[in-house]
C-alpha atoms as a PDB file:
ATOM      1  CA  UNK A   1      16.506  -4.095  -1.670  1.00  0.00           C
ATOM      2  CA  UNK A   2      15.442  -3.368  -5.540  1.00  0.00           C
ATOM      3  CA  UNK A   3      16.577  -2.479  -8.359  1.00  0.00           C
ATOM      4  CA  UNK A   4      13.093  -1.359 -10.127  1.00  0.00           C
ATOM      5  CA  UNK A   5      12.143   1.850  -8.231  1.00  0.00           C
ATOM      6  CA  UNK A   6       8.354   1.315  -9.506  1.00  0.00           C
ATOM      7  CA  UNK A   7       8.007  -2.065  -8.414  1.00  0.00           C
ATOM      8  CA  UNK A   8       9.819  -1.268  -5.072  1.00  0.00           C
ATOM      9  CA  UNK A   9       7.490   1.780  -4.815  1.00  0.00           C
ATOM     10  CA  UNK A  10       4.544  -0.769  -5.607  1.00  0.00           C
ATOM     11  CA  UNK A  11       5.345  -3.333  -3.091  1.00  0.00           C
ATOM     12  CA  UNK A  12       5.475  -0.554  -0.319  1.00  0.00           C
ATOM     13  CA  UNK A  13       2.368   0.467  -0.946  1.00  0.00           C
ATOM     14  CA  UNK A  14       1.228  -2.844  -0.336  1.00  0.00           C
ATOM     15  CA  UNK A  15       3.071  -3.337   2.488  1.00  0.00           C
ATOM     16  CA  UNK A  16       1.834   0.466   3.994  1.00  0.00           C
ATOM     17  CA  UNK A  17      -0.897  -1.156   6.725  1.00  0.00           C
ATOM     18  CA  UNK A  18       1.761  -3.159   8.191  1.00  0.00           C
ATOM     19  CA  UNK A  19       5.102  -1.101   7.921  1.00  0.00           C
ATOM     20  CA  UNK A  20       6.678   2.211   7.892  1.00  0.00           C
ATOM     21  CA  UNK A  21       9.498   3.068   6.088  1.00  0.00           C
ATOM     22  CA  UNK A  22      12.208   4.488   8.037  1.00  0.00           C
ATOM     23  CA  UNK A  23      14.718   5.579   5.533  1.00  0.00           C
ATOM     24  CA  UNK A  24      15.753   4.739   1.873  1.00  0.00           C
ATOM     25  CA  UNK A  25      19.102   4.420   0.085  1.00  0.00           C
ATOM     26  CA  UNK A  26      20.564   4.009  -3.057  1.00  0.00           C
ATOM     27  CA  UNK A  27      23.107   1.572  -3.415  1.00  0.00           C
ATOM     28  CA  UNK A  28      25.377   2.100  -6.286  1.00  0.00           C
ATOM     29  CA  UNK A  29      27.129  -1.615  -6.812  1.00  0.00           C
ATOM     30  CA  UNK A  30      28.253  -1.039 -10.097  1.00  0.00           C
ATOM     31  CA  UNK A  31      30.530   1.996 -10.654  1.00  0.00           C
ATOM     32  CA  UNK A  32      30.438   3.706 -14.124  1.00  0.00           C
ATOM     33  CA  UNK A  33      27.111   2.164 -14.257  1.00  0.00           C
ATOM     34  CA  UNK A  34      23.777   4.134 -14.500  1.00  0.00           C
ATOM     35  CA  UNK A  35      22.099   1.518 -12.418  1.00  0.00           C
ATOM     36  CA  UNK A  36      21.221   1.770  -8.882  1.00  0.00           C
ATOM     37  CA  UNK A  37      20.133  -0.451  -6.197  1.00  0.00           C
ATOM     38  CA  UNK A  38      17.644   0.998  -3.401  1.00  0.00           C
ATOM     39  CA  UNK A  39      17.896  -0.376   0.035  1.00  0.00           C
ATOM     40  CA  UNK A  40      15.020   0.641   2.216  1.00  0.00           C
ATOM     41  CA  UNK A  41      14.442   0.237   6.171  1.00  0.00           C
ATOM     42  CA  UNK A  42      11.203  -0.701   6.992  1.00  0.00           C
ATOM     43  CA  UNK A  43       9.600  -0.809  10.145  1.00  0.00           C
ATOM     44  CA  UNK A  44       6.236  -3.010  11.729  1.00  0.00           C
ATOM     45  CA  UNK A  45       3.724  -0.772  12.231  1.00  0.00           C
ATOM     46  CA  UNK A  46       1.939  -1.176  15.981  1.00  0.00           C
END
């Protein structure tokens, strides 16, 4: 879960040799709000 898509985006990247993402979705916990969380299923590669 993140709520800085470029850092979440950097992390995965990191994280690509050992994990596949599944699916991604935003989260939006504060109505009325521009800000979004992103929730994203990851899965071990292998």
């Amino acid at each position: 879960i993140s709520c800085n898509p470029e850092s979440q985006f950097r992390d995965l990247e990191q994280m690509d040799d050992a994990y596949e993402v599944i699916a991604a979705q935003p989260v939006d916990c504060y109505p009325h709000n521009a800000h979004l969380e992103q929730a994203v299923l990851l899965q071990r590669r292998g």
